[in-house]
N, C-alpha and C. Protein backbone atom coordinates (compact mmCIF):
# COMPACT_ATOMS: atom_id res chain seq x y z
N UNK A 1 158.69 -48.11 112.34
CA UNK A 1 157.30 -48.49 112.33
C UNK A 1 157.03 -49.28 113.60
N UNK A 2 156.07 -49.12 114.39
CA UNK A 2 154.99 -49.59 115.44
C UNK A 2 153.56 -49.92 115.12
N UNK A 3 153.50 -51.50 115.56
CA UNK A 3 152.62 -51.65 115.44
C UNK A 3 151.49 -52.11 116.66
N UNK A 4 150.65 -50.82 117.24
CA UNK A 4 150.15 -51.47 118.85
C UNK A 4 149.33 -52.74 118.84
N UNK A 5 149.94 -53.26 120.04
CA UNK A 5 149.17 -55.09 119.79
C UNK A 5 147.86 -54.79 121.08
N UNK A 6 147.65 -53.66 121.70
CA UNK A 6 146.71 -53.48 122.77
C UNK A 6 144.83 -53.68 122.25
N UNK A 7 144.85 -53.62 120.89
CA UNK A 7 143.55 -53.22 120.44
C UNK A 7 143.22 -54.59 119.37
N UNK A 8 142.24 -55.82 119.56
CA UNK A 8 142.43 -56.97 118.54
C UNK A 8 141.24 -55.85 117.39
N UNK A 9 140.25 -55.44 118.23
CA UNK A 9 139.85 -54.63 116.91
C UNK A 9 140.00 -53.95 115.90
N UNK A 10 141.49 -52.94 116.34
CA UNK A 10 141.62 -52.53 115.53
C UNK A 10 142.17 -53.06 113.81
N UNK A 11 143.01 -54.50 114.41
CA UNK A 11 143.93 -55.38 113.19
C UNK A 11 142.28 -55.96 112.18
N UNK A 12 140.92 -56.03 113.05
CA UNK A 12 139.93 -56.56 112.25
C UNK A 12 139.53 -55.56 111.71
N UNK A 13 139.15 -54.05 112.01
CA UNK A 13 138.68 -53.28 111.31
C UNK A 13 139.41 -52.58 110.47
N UNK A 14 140.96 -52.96 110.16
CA UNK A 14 141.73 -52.40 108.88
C UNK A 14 141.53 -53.93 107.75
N UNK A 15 141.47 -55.29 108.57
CA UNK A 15 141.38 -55.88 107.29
C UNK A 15 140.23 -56.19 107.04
N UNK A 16 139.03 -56.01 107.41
CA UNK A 16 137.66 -55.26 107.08
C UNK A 16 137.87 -54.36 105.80
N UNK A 17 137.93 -53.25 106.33
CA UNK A 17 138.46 -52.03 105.46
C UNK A 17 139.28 -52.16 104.18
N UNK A 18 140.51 -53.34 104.56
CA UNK A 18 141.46 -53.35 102.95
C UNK A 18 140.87 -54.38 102.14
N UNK A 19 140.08 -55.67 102.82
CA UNK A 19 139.50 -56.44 101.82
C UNK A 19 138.10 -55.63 100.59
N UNK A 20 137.24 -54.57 101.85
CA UNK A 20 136.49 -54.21 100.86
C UNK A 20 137.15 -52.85 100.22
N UNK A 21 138.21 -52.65 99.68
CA UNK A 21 139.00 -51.76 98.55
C UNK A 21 138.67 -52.37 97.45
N UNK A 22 138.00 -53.43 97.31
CA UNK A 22 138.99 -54.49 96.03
C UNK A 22 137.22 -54.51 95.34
N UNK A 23 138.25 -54.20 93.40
CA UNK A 23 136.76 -53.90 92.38
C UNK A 23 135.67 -54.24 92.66
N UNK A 24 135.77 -55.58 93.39
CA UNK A 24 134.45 -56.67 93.49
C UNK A 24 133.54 -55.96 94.54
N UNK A 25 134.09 -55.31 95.34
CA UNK A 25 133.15 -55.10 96.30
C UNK A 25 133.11 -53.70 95.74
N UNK A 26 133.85 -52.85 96.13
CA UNK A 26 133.42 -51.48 95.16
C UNK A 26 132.78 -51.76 93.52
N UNK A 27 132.05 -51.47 93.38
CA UNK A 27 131.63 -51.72 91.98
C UNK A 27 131.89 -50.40 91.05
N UNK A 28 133.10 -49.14 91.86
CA UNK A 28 133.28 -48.16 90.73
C UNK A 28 134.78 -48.87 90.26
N UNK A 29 135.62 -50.00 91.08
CA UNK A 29 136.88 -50.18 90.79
C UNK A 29 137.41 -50.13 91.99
N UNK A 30 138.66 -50.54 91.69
CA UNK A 30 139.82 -50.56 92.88
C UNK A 30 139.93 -49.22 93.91
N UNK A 31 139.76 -49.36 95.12
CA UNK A 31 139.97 -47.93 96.02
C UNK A 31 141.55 -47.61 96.61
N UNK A 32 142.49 -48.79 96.29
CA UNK A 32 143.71 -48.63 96.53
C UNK A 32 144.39 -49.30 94.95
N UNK A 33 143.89 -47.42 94.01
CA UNK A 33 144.96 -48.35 93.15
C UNK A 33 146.55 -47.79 92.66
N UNK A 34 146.87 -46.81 94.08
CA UNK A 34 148.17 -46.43 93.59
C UNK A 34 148.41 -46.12 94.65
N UNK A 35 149.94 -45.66 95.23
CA UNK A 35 150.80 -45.38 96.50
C UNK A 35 150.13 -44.04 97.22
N UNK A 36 148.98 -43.27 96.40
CA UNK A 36 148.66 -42.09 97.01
C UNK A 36 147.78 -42.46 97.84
N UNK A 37 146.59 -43.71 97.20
CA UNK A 37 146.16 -44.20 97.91
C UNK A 37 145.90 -44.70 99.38
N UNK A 38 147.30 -45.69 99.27
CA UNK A 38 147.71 -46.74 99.86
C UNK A 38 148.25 -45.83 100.67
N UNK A 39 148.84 -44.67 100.96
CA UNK A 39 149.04 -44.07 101.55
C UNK A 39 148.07 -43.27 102.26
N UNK A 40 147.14 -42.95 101.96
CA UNK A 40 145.94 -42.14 102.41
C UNK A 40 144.82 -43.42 103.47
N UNK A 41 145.07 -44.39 102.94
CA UNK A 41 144.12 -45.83 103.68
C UNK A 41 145.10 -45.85 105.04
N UNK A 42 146.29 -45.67 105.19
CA UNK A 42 147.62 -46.03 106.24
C UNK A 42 147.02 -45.15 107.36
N UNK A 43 146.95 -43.60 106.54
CA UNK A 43 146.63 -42.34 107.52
C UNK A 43 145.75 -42.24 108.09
N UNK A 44 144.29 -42.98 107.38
CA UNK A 44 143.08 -43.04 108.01
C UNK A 44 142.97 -43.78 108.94
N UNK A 45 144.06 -45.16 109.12
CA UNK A 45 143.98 -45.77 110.23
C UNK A 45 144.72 -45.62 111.12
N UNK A 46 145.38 -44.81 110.93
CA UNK A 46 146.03 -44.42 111.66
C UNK A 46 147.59 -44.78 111.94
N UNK A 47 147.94 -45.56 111.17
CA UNK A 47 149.70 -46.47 111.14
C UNK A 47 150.25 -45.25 110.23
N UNK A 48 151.48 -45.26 111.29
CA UNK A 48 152.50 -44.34 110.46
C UNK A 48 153.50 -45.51 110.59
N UNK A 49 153.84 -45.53 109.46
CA UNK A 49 154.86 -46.89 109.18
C UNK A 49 155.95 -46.17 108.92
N UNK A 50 156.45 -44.91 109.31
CA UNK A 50 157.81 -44.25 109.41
C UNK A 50 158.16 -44.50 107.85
N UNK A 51 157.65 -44.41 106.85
CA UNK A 51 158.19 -44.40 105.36
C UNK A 51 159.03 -42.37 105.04
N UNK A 52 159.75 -42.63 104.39
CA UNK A 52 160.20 -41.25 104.25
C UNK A 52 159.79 -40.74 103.22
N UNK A 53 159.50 -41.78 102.06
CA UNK A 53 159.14 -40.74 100.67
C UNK A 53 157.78 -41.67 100.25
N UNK A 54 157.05 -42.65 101.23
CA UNK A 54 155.87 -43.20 100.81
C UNK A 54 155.84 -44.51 100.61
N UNK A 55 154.69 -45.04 100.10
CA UNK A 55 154.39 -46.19 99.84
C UNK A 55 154.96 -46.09 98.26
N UNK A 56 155.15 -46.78 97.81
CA UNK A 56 155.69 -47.54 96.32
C UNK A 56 154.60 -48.06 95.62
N UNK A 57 154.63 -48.26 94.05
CA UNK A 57 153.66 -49.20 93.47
C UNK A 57 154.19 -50.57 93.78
N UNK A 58 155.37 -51.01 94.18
CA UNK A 58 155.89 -52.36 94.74
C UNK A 58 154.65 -52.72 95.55
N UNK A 59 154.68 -51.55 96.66
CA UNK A 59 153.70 -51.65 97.96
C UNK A 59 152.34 -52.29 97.54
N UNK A 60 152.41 -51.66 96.51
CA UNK A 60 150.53 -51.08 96.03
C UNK A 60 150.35 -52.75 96.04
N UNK A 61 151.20 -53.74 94.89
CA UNK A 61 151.07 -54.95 94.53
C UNK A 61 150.88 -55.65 95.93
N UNK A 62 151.75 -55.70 96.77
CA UNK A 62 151.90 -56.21 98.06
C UNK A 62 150.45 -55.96 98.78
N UNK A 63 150.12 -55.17 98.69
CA UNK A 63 149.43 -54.99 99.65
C UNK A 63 147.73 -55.77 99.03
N UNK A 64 147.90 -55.64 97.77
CA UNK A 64 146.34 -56.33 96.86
C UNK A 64 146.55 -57.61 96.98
N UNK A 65 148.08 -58.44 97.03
CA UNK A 65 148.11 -60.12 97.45
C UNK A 65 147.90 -60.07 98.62
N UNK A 66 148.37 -59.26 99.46
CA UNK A 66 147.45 -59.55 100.89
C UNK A 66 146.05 -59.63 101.11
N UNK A 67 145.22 -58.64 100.46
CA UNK A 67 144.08 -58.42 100.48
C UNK A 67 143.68 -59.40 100.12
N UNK A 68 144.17 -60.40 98.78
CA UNK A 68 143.14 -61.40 98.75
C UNK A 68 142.98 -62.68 99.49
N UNK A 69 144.56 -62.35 100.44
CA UNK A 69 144.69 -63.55 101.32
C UNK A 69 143.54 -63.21 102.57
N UNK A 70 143.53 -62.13 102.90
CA UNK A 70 143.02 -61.56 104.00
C UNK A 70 140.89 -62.21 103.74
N UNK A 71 140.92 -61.81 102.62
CA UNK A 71 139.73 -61.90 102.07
C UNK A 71 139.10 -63.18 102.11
N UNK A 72 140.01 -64.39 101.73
CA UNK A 72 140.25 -65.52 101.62
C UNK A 72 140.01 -66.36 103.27
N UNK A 73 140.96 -65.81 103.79
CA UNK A 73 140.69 -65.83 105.57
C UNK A 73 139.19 -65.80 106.04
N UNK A 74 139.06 -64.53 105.76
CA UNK A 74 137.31 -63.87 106.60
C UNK A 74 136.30 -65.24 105.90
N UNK A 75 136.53 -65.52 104.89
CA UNK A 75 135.44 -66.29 104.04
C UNK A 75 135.58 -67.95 104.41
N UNK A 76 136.69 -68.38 104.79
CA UNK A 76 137.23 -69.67 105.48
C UNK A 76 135.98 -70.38 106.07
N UNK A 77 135.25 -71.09 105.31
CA UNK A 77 133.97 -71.80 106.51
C UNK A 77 134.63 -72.50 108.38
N UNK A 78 136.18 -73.19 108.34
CA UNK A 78 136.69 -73.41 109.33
C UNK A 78 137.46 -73.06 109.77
N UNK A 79 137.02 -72.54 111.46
CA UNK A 79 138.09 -71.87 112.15
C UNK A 79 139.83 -72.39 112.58
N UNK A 80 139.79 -73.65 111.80
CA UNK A 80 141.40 -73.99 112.61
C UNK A 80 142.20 -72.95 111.27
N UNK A 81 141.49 -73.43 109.60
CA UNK A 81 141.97 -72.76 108.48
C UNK A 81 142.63 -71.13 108.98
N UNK A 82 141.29 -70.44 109.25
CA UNK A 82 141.27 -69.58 109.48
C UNK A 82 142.62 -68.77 110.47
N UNK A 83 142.64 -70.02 111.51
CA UNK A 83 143.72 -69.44 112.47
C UNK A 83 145.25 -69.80 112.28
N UNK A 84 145.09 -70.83 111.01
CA UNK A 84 146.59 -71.02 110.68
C UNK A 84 147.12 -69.80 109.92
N UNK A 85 146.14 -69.40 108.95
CA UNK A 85 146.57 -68.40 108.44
C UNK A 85 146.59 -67.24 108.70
N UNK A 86 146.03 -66.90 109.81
CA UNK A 86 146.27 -65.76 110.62
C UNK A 86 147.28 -65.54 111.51
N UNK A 87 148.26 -67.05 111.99
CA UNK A 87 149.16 -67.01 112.49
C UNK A 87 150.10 -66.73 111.37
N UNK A 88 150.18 -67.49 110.27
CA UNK A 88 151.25 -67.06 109.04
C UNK A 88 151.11 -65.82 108.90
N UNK A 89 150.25 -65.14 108.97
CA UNK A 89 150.13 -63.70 108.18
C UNK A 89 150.95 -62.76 110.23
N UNK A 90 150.78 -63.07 111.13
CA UNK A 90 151.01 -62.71 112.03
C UNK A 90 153.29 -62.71 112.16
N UNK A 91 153.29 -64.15 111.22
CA UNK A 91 154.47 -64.39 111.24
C UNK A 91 155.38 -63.60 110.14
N UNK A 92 154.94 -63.00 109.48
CA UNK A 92 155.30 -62.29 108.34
C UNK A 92 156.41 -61.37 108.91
N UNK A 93 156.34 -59.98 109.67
CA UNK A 93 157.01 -58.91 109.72
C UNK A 93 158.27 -59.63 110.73
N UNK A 94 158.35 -60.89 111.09
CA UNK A 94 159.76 -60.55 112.01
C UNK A 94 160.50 -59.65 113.17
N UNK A 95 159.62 -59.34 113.84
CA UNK A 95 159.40 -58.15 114.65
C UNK A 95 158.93 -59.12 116.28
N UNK A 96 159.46 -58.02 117.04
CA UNK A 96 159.34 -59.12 118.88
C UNK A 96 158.63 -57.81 119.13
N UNK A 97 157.73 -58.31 120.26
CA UNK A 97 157.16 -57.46 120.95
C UNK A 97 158.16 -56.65 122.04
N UNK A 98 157.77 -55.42 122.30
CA UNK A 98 158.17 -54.26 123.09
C UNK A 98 157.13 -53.28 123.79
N UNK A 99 157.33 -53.34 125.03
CA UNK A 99 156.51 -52.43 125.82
C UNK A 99 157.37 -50.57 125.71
N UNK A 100 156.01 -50.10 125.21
CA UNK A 100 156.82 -48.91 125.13
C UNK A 100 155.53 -47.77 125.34
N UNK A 101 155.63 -46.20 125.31
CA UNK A 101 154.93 -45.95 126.04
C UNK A 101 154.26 -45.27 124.56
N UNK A 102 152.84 -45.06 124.97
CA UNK A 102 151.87 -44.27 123.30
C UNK A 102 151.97 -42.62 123.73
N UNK A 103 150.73 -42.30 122.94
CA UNK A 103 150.96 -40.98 122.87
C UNK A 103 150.41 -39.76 123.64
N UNK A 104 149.70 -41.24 125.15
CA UNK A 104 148.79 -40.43 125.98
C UNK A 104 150.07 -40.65 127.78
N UNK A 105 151.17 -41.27 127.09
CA UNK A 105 152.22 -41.86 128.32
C UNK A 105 151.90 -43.05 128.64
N UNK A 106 150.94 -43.77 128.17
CA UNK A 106 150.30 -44.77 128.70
C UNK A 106 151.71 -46.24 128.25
N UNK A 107 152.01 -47.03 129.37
CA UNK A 107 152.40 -48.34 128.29
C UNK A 107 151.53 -48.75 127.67
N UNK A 108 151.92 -49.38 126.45
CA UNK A 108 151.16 -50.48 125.82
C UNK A 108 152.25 -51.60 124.99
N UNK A 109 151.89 -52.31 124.68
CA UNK A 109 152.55 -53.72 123.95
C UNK A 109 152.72 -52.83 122.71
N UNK A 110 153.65 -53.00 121.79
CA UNK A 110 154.54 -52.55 120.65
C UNK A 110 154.61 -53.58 119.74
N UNK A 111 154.37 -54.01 118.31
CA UNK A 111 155.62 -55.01 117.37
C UNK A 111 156.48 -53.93 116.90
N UNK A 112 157.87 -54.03 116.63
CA UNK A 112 158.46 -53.39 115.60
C UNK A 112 159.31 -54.27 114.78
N UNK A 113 158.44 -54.48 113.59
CA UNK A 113 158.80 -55.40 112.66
C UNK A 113 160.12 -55.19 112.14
N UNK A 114 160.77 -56.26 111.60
CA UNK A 114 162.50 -56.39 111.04
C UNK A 114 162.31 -55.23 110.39
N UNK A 115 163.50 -54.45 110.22
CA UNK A 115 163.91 -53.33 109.29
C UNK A 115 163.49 -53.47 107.39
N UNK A 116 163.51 -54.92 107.24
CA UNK A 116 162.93 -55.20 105.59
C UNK A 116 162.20 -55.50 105.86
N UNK A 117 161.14 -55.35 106.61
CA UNK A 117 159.35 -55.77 106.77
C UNK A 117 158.98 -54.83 105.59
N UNK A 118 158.44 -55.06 104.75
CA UNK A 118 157.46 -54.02 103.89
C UNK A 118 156.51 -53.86 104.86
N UNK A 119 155.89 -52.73 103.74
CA UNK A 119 154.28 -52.18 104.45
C UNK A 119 153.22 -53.16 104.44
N UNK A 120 153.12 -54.51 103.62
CA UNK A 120 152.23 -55.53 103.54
C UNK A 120 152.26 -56.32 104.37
N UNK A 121 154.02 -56.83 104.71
CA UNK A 121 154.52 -57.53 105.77
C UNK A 121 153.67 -56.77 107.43
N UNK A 122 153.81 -55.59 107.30
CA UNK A 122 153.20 -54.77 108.60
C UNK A 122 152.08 -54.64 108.92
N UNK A 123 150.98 -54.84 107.63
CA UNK A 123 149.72 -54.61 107.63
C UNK A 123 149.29 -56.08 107.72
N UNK A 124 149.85 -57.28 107.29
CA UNK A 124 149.73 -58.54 107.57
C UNK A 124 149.75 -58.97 109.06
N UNK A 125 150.80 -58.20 109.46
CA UNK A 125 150.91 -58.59 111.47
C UNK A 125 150.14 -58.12 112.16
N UNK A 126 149.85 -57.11 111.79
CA UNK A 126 148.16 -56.13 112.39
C UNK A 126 147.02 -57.08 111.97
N UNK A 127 147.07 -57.33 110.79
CA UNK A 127 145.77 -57.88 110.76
C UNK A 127 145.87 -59.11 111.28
N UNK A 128 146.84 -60.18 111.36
CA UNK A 128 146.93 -61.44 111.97
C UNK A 128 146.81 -61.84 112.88
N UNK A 129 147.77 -60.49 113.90
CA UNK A 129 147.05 -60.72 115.87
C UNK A 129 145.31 -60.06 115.86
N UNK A 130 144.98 -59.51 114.78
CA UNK A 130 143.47 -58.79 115.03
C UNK A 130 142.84 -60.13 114.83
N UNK A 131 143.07 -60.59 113.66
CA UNK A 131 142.19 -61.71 113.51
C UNK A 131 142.15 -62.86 114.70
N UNK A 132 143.46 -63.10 115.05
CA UNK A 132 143.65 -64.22 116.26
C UNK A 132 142.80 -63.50 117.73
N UNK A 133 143.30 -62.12 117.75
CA UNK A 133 142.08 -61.85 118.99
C UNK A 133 140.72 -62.09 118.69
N UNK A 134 140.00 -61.94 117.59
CA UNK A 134 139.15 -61.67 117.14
C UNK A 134 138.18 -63.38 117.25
N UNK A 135 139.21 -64.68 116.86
CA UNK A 135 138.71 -65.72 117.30
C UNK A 135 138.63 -66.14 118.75
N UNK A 136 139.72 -65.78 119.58
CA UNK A 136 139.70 -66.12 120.39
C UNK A 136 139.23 -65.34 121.47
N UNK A 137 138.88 -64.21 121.60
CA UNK A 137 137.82 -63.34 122.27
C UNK A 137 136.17 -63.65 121.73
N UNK A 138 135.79 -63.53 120.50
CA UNK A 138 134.34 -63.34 120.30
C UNK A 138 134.03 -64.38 119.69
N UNK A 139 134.97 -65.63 118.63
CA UNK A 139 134.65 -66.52 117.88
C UNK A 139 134.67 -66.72 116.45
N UNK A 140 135.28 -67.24 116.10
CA UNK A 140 135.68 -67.22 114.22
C UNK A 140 134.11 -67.19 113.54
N UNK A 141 132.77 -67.26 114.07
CA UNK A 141 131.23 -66.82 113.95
C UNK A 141 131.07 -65.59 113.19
N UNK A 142 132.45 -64.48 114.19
CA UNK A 142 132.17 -63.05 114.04
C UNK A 142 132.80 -62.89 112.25
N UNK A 143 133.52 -64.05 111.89
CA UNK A 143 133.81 -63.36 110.27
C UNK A 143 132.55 -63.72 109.20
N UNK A 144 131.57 -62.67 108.91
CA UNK A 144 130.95 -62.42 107.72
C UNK A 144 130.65 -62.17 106.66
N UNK A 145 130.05 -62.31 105.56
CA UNK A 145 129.29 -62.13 104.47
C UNK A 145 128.69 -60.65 104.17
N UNK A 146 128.40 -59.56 103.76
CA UNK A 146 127.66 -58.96 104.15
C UNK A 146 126.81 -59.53 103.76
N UNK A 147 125.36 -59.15 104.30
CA UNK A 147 123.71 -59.35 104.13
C UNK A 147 123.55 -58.42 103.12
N UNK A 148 123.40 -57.32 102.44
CA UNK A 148 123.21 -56.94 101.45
C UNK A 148 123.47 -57.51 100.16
N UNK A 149 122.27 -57.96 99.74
CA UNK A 149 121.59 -58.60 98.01
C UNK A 149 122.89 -58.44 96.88
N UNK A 150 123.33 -56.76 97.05
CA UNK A 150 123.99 -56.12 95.80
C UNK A 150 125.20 -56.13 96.27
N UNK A 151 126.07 -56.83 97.25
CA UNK A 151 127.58 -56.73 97.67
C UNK A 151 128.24 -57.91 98.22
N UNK A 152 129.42 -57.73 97.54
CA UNK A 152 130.12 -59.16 97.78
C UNK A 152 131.31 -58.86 98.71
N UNK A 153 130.80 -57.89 99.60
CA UNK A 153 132.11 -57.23 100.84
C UNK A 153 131.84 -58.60 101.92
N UNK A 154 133.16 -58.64 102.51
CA UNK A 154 132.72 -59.42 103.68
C UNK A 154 133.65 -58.48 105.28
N UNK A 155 133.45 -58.81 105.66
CA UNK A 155 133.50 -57.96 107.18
C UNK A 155 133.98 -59.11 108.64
N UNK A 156 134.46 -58.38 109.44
CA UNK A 156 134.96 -58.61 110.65
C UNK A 156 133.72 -57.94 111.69
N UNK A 157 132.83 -58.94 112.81
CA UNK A 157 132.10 -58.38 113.54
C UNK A 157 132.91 -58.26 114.88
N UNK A 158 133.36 -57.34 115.11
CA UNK A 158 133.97 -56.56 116.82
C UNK A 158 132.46 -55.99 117.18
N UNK A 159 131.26 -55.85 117.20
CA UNK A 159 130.71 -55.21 117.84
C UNK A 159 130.56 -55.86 119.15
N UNK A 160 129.83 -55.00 119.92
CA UNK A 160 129.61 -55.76 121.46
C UNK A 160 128.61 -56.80 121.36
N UNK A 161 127.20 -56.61 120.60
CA UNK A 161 126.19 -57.35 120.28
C UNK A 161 126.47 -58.38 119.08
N UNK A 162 127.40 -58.36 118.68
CA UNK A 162 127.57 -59.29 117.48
C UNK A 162 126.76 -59.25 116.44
N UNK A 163 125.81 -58.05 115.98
CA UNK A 163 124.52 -58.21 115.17
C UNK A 163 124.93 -57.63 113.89
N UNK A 164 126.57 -57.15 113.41
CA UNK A 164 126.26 -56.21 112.36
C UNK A 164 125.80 -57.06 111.01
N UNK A 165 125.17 -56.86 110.35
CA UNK A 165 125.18 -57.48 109.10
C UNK A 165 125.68 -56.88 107.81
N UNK A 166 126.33 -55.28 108.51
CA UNK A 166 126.76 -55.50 106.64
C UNK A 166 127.92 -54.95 106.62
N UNK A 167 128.46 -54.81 105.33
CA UNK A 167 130.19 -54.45 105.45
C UNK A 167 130.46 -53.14 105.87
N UNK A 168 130.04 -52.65 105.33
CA UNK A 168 129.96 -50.74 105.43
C UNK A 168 128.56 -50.73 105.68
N UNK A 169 128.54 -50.16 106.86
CA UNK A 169 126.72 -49.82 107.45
C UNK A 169 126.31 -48.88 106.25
N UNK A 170 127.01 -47.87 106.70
CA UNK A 170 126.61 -46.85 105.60
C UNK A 170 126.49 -46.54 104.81
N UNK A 171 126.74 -47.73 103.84
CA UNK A 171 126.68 -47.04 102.58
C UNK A 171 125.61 -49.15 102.15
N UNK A 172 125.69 -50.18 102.56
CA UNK A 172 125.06 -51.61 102.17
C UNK A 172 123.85 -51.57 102.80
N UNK A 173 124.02 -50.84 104.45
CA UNK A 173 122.87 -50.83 104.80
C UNK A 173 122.02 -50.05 104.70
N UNK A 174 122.42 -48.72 103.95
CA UNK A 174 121.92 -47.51 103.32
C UNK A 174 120.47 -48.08 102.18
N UNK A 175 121.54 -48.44 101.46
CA UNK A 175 121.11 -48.90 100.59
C UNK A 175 119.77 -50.16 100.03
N UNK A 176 120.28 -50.93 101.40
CA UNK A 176 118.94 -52.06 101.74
C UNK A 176 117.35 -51.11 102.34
N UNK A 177 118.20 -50.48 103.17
CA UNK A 177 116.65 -49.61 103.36
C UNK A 177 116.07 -48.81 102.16
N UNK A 178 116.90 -48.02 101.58
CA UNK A 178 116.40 -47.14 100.97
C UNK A 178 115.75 -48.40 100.08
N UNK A 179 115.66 -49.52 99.46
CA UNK A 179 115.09 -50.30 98.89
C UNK A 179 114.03 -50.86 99.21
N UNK A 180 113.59 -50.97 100.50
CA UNK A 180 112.23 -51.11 100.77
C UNK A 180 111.42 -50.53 100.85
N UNK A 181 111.87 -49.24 101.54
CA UNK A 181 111.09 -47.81 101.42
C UNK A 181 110.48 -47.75 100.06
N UNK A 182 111.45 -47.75 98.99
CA UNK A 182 110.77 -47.66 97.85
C UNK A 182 109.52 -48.83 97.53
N UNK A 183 109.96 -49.99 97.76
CA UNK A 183 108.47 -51.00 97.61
C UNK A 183 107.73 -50.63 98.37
N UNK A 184 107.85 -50.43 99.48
CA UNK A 184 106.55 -49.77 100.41
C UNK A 184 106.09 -48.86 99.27
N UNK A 185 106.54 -47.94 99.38
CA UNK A 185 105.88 -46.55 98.78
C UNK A 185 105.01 -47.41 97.32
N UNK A 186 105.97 -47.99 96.80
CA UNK A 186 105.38 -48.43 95.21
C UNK A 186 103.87 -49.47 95.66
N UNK A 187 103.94 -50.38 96.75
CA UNK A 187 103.09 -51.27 97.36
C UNK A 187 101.76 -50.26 97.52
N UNK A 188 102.15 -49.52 98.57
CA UNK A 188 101.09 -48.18 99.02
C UNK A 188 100.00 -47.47 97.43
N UNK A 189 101.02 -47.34 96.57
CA UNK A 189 100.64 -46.49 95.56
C UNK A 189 99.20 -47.29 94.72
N UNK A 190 99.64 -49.09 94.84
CA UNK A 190 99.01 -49.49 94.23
C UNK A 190 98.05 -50.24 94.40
């Protein structure tokens, strides 16, 4: 397993992504609630954590106590909180950095976490240097709430403008519009 340290966005937009899995913010239930899952969330982001026969329900557990630490983090009103525990969660996998080359020849910076790093341990070090770039490039400001009425997601802002307000555009901020539209229309009617 490799984990590239070249991108702080990317460690914010997976623990973006794994905090809002969890019932509270999905309101159909858990979106990682088994190894097929947890395996399918890995692929979409793209980490191949070199597993041979998968993620485990061990994993599955591991990876939902992270989430709520992760979750716990983003919501932190103070940034020192915030960055201690992003260094702990950074300290997790046991792994030194290595320059090695990706998949375009390019170098880039490498972790390859201790050989007993779990997959939580790995997804913890990604998200820990994301979060630490993430304060110290744009500002512990950028961890949010979403703005949508009906969701209790909270989110990592990497944008360039800093303006996003909601966890999943597409589907919180979907949803806020399509809600006014309708009072308009109902306003109009009457």
């Amino acid at each position: 397993m490799k984990i590239p340290l070249n991108d702080y966005s990317m460690g914010a937009a997976v623990a973006t992504d794994l905090v809002n899995t969890a019932p509270i913010v999905q309101k159909a239930g858990d979106t990682l609630p088994d190894p097929a899952a947890l395996a399918d969330f890995l692929a979409a982001h793209g980490l191949d954590l070199g597993l041979g026969g998968g993620p485990t329900e061990d994993d599955v557990e591991r990876v939902h106590a992270l989430r709520g630490e992760v979750r716990t983090l983003v919501e932190s009103a103070g940034e020192a909180d915030s960055v201690q525990g992003a260094n702990a969660l950074a300290a997790r996998a046991g792994g030194s950095p290595a320059l090695d080359r990706d998949a375009d020849g390019r170098w880039q910076w490498f972790v390859a976490p201790a050989p007993q790093a779990s997959i939580a341990d790995g997804l913890a070090f990604l998200i820990g240097t994301g979060l630490l770039g993430v304060v110290r490039t744009l500002s512990h400001d950028r961890f949010r709430s979403c703005a949508s009425p009906v969701c209790e997601g909270v989110f990592v802002d990497t944008s360039r403008a800093g303006r996003r307000r909601y966890c999943m555009p597409e589907l919180c901020g979907n949803r806020v519009n399509v809600a006014r539209y309708r009072a308009r229309r109902r306003e109009d009617a009457s």
